[in-house]
C-alpha atoms as a PDB file:
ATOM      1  CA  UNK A   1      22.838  27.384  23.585  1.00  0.00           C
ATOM      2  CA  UNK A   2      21.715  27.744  19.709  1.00  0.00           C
ATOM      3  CA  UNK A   3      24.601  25.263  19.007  1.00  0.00           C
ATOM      4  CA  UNK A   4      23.016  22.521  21.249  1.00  0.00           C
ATOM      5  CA  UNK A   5      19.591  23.197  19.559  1.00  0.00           C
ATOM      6  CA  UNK A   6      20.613  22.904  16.445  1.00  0.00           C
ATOM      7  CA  UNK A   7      22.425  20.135  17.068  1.00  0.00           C
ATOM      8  CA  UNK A   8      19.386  18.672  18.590  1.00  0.00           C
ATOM      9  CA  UNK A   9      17.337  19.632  15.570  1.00  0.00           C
ATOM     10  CA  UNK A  10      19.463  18.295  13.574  1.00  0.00           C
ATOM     11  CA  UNK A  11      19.529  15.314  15.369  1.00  0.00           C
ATOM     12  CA  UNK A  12      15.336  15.007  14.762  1.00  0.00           C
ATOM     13  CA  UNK A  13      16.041  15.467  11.381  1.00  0.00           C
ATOM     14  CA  UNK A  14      18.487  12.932  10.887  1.00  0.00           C
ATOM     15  CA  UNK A  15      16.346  10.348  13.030  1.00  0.00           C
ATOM     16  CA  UNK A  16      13.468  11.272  11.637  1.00  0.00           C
ATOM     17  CA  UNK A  17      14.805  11.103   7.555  1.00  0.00           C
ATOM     18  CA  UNK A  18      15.939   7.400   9.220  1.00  0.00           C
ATOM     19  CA  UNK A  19      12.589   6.390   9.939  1.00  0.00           C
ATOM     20  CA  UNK A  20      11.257   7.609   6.551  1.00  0.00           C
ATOM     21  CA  UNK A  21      13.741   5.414   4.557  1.00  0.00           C
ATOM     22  CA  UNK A  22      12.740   2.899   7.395  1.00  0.00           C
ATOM     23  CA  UNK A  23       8.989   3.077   6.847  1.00  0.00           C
ATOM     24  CA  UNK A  24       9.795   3.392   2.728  1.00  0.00           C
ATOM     25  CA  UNK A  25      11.931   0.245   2.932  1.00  0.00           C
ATOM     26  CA  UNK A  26       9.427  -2.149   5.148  1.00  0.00           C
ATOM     27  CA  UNK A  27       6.332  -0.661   2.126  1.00  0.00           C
ATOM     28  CA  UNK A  28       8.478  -2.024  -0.291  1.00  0.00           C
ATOM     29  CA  UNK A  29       9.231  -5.332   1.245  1.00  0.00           C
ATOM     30  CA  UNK A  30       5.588  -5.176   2.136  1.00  0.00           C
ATOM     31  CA  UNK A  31       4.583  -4.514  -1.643  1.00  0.00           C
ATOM     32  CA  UNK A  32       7.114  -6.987  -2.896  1.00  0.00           C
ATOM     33  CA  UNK A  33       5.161  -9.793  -0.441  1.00  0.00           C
ATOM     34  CA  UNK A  34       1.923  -8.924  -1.669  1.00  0.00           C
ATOM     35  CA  UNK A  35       2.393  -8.859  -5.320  1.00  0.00           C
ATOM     36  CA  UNK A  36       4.326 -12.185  -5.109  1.00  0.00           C
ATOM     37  CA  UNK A  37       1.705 -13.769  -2.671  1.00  0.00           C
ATOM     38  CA  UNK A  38      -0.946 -13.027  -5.560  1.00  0.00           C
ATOM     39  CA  UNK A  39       1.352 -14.295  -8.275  1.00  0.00           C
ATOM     40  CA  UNK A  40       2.066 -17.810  -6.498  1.00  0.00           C
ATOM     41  CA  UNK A  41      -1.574 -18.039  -5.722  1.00  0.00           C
ATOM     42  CA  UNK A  42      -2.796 -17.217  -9.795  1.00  0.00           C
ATOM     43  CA  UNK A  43       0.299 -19.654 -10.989  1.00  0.00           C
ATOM     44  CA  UNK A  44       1.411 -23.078 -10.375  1.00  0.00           C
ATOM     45  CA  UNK A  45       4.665 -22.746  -9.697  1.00  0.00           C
ATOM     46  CA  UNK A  46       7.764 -23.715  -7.160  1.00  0.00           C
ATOM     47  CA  UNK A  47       8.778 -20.843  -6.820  1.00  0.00           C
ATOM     48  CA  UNK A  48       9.024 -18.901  -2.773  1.00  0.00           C
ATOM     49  CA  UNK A  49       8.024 -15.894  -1.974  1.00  0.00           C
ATOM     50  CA  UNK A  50      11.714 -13.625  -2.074  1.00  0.00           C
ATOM     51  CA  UNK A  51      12.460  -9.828  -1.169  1.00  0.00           C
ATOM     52  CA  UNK A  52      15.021  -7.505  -1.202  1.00  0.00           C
ATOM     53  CA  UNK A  53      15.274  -5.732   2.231  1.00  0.00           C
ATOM     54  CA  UNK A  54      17.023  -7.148   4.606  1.00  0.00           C
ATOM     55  CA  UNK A  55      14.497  -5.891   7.698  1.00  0.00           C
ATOM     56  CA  UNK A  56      14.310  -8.895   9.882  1.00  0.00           C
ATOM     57  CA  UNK A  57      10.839  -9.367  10.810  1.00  0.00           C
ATOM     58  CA  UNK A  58       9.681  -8.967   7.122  1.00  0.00           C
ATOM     59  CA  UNK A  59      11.850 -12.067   6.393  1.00  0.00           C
ATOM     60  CA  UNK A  60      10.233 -13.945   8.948  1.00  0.00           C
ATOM     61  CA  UNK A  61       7.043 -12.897   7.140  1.00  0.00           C
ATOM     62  CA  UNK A  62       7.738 -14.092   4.001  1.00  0.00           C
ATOM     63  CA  UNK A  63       9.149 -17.198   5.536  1.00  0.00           C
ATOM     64  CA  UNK A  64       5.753 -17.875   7.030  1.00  0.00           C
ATOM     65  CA  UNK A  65       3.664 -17.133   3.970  1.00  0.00           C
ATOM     66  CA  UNK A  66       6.318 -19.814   2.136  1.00  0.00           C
ATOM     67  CA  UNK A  67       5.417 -21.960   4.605  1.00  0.00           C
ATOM     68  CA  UNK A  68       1.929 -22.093   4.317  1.00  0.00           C
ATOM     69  CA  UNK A  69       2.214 -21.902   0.549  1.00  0.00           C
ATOM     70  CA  UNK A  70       4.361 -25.161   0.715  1.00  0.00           C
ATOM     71  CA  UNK A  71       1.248 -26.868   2.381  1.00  0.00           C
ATOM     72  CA  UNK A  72      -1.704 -24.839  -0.204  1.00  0.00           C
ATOM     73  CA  UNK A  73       0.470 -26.047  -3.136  1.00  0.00           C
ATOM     74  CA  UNK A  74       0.777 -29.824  -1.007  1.00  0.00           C
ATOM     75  CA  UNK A  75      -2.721 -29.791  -0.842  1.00  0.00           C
ATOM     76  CA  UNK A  76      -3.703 -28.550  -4.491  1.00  0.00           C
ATOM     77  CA  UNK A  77      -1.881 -31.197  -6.070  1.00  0.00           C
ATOM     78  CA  UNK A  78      -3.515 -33.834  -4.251  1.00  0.00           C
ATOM     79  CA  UNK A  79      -6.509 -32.253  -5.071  1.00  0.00           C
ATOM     80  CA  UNK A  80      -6.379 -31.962  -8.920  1.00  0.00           C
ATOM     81  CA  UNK A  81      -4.774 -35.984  -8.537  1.00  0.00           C
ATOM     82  CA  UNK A  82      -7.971 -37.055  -6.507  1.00  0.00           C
ATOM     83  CA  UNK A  83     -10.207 -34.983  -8.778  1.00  0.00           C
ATOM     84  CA  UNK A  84      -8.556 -36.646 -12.075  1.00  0.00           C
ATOM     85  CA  UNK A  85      -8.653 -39.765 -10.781  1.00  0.00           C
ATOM     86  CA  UNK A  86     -12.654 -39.307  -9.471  1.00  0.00           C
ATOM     87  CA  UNK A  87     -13.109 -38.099 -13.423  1.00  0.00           C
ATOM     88  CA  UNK A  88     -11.400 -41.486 -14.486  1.00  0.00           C
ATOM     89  CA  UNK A  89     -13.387 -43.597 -12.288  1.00  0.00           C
ATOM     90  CA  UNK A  90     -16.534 -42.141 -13.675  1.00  0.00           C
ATOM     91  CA  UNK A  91     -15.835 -42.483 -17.201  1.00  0.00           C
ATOM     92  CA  UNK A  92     -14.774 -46.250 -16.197  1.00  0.00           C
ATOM     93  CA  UNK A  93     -17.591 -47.000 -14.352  1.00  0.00           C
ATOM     94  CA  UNK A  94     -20.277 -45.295 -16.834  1.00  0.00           C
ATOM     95  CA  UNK A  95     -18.555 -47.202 -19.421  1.00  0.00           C
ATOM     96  CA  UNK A  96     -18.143 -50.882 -17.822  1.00  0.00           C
ATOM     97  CA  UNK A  97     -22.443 -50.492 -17.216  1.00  0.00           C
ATOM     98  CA  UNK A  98     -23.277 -50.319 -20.966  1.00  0.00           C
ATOM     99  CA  UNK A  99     -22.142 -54.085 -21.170  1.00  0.00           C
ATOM    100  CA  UNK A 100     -24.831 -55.276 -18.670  1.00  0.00           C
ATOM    101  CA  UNK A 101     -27.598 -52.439 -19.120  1.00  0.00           C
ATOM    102  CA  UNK A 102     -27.528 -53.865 -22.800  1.00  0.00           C
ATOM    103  CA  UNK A 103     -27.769 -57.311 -21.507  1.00  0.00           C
ATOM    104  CA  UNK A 104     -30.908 -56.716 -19.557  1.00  0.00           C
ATOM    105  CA  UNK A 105     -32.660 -54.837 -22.587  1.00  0.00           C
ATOM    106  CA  UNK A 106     -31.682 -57.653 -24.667  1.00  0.00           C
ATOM    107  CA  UNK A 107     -33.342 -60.141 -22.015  1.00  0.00           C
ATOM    108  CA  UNK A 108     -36.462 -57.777 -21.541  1.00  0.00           C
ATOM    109  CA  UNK A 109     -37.361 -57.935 -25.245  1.00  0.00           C
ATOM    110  CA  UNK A 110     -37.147 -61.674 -24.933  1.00  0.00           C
ATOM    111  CA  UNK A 111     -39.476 -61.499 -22.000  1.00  0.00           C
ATOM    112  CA  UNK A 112     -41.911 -58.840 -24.261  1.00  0.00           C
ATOM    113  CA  UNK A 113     -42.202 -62.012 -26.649  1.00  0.00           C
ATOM    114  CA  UNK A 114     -43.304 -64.627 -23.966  1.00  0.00           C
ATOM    115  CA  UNK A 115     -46.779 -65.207 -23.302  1.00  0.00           C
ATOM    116  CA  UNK A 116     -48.067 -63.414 -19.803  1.00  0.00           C
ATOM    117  CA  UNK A 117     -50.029 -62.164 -17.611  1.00  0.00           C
ATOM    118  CA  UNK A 118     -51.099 -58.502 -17.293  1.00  0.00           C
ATOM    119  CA  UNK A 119     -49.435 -57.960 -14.090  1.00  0.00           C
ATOM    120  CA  UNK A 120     -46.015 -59.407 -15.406  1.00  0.00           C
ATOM    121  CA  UNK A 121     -46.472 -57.042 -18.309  1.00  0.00           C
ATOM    122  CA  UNK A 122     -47.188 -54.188 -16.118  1.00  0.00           C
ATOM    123  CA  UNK A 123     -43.774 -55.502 -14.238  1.00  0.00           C
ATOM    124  CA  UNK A 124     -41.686 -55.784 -17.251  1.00  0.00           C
ATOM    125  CA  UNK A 125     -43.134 -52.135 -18.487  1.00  0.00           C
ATOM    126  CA  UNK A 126     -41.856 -50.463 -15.021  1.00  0.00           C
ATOM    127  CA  UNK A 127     -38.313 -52.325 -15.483  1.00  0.00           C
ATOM    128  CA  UNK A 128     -38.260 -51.268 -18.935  1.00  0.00           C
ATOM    129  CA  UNK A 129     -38.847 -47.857 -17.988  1.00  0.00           C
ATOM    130  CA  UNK A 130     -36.413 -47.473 -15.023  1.00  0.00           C
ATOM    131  CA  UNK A 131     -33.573 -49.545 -17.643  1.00  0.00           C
ATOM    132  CA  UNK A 132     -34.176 -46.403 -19.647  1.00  0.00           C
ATOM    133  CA  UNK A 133     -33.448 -44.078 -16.990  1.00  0.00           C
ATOM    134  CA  UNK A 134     -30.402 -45.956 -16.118  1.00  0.00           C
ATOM    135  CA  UNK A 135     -29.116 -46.085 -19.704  1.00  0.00           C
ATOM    136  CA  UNK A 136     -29.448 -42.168 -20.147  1.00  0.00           C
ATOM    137  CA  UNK A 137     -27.867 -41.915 -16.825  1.00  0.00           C
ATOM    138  CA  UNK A 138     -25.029 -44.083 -17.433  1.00  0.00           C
ATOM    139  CA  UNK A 139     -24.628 -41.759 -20.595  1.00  0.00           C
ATOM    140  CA  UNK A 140     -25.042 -38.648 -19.520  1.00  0.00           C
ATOM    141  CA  UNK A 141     -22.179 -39.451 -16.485  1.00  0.00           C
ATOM    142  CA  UNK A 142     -19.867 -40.411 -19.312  1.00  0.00           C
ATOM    143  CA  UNK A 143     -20.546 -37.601 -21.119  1.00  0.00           C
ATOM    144  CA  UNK A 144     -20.374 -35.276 -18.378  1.00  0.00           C
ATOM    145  CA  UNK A 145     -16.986 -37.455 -17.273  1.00  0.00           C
ATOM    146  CA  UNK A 146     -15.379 -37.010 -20.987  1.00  0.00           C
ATOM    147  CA  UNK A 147     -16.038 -32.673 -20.723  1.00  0.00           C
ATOM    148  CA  UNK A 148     -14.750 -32.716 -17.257  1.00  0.00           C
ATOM    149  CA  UNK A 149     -11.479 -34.110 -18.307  1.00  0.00           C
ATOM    150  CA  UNK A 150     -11.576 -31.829 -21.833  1.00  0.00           C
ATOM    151  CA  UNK A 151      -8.276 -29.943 -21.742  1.00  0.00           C
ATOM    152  CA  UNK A 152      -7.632 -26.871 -23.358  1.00  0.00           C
ATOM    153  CA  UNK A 153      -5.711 -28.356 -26.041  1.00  0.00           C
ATOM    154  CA  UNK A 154      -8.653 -28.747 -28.506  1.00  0.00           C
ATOM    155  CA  UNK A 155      -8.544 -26.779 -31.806  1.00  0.00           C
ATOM    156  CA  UNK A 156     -10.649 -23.668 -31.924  1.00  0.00           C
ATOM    157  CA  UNK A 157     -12.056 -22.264 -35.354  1.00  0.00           C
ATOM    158  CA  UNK A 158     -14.737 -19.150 -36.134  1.00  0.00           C
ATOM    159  CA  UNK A 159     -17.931 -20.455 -35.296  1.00  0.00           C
ATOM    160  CA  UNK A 160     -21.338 -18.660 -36.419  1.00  0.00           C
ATOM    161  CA  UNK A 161     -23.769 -18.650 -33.679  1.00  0.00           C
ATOM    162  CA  UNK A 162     -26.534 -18.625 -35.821  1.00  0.00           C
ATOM    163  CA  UNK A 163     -25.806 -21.456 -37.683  1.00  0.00           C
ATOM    164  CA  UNK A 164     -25.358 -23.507 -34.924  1.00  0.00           C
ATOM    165  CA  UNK A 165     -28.295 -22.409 -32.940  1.00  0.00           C
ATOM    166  CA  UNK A 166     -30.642 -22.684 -36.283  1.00  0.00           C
ATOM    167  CA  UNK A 167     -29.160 -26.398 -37.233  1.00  0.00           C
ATOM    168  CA  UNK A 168     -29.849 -27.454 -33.172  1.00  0.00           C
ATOM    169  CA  UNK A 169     -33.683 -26.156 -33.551  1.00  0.00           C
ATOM    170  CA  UNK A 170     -34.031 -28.148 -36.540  1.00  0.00           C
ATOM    171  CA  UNK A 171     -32.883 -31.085 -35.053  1.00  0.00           C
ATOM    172  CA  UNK A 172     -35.696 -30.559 -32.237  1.00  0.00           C
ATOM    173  CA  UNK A 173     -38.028 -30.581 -34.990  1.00  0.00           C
ATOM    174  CA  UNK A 174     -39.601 -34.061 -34.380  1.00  0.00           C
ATOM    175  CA  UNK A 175     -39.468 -33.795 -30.393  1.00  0.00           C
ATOM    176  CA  UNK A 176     -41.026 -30.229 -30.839  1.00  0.00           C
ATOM    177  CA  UNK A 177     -44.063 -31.704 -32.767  1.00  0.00           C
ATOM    178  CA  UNK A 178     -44.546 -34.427 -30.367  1.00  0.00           C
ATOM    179  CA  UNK A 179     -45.593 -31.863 -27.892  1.00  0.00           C
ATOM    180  CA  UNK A 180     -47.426 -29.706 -29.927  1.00  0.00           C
ATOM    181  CA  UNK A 181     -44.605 -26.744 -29.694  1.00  0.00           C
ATOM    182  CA  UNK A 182     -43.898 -24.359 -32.193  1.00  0.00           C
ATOM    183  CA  UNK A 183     -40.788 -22.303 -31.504  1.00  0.00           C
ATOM    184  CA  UNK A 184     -40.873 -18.396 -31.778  1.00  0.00           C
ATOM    185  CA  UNK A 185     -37.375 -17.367 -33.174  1.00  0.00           C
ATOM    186  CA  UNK A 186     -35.731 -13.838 -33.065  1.00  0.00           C
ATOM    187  CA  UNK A 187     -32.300 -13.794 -34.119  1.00  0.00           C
ATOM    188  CA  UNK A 188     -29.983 -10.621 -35.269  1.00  0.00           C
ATOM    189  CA  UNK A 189     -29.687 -10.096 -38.893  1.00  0.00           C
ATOM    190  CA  UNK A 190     -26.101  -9.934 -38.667  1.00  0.00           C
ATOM    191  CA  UNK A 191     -23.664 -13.082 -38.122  1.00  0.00           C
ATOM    192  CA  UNK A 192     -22.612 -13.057 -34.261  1.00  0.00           C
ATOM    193  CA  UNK A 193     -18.815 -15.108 -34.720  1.00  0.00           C
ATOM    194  CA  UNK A 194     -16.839 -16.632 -31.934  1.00  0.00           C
ATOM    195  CA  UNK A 195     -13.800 -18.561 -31.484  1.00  0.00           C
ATOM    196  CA  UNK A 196     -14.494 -21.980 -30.050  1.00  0.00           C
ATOM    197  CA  UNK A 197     -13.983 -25.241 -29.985  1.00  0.00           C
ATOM    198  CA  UNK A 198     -16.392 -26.858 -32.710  1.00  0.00           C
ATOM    199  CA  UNK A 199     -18.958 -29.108 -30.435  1.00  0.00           C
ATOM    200  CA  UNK A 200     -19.382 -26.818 -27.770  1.00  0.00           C
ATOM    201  CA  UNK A 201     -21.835 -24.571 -28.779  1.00  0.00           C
ATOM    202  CA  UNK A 202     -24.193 -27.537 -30.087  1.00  0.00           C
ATOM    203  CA  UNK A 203     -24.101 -29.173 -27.149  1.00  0.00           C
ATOM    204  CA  UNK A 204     -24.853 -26.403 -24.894  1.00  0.00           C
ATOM    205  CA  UNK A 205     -27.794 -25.410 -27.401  1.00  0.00           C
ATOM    206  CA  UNK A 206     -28.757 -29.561 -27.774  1.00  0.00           C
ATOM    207  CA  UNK A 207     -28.645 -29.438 -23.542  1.00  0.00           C
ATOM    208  CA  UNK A 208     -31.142 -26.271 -23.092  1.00  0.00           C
ATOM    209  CA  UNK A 209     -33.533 -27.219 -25.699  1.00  0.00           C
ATOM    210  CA  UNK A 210     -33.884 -30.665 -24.452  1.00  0.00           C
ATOM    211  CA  UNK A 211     -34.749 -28.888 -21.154  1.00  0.00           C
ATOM    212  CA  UNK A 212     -37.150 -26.277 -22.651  1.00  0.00           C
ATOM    213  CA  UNK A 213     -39.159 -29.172 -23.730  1.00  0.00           C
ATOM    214  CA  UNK A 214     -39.402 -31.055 -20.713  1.00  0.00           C
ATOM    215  CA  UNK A 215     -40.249 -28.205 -18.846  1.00  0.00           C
ATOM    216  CA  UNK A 216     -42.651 -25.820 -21.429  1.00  0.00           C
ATOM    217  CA  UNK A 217     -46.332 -26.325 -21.134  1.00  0.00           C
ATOM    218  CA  UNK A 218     -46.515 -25.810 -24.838  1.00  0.00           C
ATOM    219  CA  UNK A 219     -44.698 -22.679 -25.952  1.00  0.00           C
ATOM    220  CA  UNK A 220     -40.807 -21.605 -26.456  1.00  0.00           C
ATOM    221  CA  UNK A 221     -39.513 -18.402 -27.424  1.00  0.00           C
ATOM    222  CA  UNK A 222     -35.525 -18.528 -28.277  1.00  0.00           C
ATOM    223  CA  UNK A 223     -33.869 -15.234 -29.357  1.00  0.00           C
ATOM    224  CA  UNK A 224     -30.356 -14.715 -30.255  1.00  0.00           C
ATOM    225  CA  UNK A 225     -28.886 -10.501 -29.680  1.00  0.00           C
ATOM    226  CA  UNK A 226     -25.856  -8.961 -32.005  1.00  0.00           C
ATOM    227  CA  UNK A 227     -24.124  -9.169 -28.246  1.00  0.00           C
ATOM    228  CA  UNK A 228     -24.351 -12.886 -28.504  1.00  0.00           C
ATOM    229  CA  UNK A 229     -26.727 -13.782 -25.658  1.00  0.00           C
ATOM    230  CA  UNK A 230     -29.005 -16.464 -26.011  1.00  0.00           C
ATOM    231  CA  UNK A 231     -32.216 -16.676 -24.450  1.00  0.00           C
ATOM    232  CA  UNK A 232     -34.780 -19.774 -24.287  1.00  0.00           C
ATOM    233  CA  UNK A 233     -37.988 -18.836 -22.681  1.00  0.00           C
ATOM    234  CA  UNK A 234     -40.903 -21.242 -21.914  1.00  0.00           C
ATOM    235  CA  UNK A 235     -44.098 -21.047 -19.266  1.00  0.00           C
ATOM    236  CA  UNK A 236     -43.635 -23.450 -16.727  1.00  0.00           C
ATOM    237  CA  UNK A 237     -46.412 -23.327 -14.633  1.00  0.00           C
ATOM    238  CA  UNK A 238     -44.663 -26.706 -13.320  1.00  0.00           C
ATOM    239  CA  UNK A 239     -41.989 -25.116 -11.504  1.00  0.00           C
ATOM    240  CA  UNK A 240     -41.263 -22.745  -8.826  1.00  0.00           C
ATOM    241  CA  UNK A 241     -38.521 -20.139  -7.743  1.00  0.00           C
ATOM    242  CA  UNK A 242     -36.796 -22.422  -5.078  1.00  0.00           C
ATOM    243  CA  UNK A 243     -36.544 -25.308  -7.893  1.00  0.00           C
ATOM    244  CA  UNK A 244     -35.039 -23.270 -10.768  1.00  0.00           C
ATOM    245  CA  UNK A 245     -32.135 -21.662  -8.335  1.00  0.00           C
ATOM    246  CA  UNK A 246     -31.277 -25.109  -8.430  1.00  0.00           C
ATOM    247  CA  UNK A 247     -31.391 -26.223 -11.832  1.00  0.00           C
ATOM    248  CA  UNK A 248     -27.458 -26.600 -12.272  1.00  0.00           C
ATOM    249  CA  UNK A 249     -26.837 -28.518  -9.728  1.00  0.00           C
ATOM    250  CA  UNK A 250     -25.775 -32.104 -10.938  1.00  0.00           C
ATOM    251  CA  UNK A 251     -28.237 -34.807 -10.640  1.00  0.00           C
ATOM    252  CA  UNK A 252     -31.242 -32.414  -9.308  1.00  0.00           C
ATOM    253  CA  UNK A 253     -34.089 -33.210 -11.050  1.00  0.00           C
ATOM    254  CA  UNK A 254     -37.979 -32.202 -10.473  1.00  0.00           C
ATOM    255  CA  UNK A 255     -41.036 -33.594  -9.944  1.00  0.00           C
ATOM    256  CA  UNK A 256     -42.313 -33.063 -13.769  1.00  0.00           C
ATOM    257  CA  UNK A 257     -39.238 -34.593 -15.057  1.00  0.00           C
ATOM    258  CA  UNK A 258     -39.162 -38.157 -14.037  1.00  0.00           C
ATOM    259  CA  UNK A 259     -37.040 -38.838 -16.929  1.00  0.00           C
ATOM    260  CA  UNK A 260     -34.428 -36.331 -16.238  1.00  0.00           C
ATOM    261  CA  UNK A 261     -30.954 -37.288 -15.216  1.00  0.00           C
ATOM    262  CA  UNK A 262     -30.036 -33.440 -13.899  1.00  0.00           C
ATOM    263  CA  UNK A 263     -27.123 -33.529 -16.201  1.00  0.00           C
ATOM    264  CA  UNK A 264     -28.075 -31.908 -18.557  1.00  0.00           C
ATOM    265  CA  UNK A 265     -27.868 -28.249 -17.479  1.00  0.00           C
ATOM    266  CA  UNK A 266     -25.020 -29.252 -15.270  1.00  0.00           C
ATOM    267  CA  UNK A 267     -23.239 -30.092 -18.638  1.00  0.00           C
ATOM    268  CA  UNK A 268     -24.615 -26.818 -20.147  1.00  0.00           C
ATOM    269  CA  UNK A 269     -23.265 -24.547 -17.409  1.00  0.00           C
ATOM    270  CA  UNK A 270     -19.576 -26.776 -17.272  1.00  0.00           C
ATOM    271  CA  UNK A 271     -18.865 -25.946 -21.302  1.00  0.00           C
ATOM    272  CA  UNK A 272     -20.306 -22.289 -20.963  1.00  0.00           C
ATOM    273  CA  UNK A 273     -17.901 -21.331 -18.246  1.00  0.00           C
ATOM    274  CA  UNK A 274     -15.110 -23.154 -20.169  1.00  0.00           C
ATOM    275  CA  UNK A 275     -14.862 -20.457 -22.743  1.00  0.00           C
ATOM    276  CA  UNK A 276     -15.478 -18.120 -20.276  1.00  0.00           C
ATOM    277  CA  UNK A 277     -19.061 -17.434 -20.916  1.00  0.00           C
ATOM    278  CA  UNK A 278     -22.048 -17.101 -18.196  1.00  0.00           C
ATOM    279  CA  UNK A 279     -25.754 -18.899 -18.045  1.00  0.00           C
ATOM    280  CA  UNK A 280     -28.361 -18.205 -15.794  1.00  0.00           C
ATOM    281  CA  UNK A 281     -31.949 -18.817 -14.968  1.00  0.00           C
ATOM    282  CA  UNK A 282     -34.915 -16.464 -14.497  1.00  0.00           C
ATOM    283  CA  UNK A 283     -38.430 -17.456 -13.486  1.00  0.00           C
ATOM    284  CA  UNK A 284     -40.923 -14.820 -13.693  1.00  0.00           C
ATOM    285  CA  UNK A 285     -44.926 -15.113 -13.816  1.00  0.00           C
ATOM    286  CA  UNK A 286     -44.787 -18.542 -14.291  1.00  0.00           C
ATOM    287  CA  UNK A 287     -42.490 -17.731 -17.363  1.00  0.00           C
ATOM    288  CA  UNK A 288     -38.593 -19.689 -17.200  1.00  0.00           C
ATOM    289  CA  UNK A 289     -36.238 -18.355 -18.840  1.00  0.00           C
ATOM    290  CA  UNK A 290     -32.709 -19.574 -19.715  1.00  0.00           C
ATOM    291  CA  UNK A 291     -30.017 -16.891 -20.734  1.00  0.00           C
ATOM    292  CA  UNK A 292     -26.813 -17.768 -22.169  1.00  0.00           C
ATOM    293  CA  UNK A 293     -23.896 -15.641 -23.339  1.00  0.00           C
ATOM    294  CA  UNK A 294     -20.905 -15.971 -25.045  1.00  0.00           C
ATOM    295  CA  UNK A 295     -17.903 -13.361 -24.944  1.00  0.00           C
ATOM    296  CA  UNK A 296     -15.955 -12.532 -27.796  1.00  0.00           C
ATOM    297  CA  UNK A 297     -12.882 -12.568 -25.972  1.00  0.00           C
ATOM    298  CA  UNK A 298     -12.174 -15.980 -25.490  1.00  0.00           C
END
């Protein structure tokens, strides 16, 4: 009798050490799957998702998940084609306009020399002003085209943030007098350095203050931390909560910025997260304020 029970224990034991290396085996296929589902999803590569065990339905696992890879990559790559080619069209498009945008300035200042009436004047002064609009839209879409398509092969060099930020302010100067603003600046004694590509940080700077002075009734406060964040603050009694959240969106413009393209802080928000950085908007008391930082780490 104690022979059959251990035989039968030993049995259990045998079946159950079985099921252990069985269970052990199907975790490992089962890691091997999920660390290699991640891997094809982060890279863009050919490359199937392979394991070692030979378990049967874990195979026909993978072989699914290759499958449906096979269409994600499929439909990737004709994503990235149409979205270069959208890019290309843009640029094309915003640059075949110049030609006749310049033509019809050219024939409005011929028109401003004519003898008329004050309703044709009051005409011409509307097209004049909606030409305008369309000129600085047609620019800002090829400018907005040309970062779009900006690879990651340009050159990167040490950049001082205070520099830059102190030679865009000055080149505000004459806009900022215009409406009467006088900027309060707080930067951090110490040089805040970061490795970027030479134009960006202008332009993102050139992009916020532009919209600090549409938008301020009067004031602007820009500070600049050791961290590197960058904050532009203006009241904007103009605006409210709903309109700010969407501030980034391309071609969204408000009511007290009929000259606006809504590029601008579309542009802004494209180069920021290109070297990795984040921008946001706060409006508070009738108070907007733009916060930009940049890491160290790209």
């Amino acid at each position: 009798m104690e022979i059959w029970l251990w035989v039968i224990i030993g049995s259990l034991l045998f079946l159950i050490a079985v099921l252990l290396a069985k269970i052990y085996l199907l975790q490992k296929d089962a890691r091997e799957i999920g660390e290699a589902f991640a891997d094809r999803l982060m890279t863009n590569t050919n490359t199937l998702i392979d394991i070692s065990g030979n378990d049967r339905h874990m195979r026909s696992l993978a072989n699914a998940i290759n499958i449906q890879l096979r269409k994600l990559r499929k439909e990737r790559n004709r994503f990235l084609q149409g979205d270069m080619e959208l890019k290309h069209t843009v640029t094309n498009i915003s640059h075949d306009l110049r030609t006749p945008l310049t033509a019809i300035c050219g024939y409005l200042d011929l028109l401003e020399q004519e003898e008329k009436s004050e309703t044709v004047e009051r005409y011409i002064e509307v097209i004049r002003n909606r030409t305008e609009l369309l000129e600085q839209l047609t620019e800002e879409l090829f400018r907005y085209s040309v970062i779009m398509t900006t690879g990651e092969n340009e050159e990167r060099e040490p950049v001082v943030v205070n520099r830059i930020l102190e030679e865009s302010i000055a080149a505000f100067y004459t806009a900022f007098h215009e409406r009467n603003i006088v900027p309060r600046i707080q930067m951090t004694d110490g040089k805040v350095v970061r490795n970027l590509e030479p134009f960006i940080l202008s332009r993102i700077f050139s992009n916020l203050l532009s919209n600090a002075i549409k938008y301020s009734d009067g004031d602007l406060d820009i500070t600049l931390s050791e961290a590197g964040e960058i904050t532009f603050t203006n009241t904007a009694a103009g605006l409210n909560e709903v309109q700010v959240g969407k501030m980034f969106e391309r071609f969204y413009t408000v009511e007290s910025a009929r000259k606006s393209t809504g590029l601008g802080l579309a542009i802004a928000k494209t180069l920021i997260e290109q070297i990795n950085g984040t921008i946001s908007a706060r409006y508070v008391d009738n108070r907007l304020s733009i916060c930009v930082f940049v890491p160290d780490d790209y």
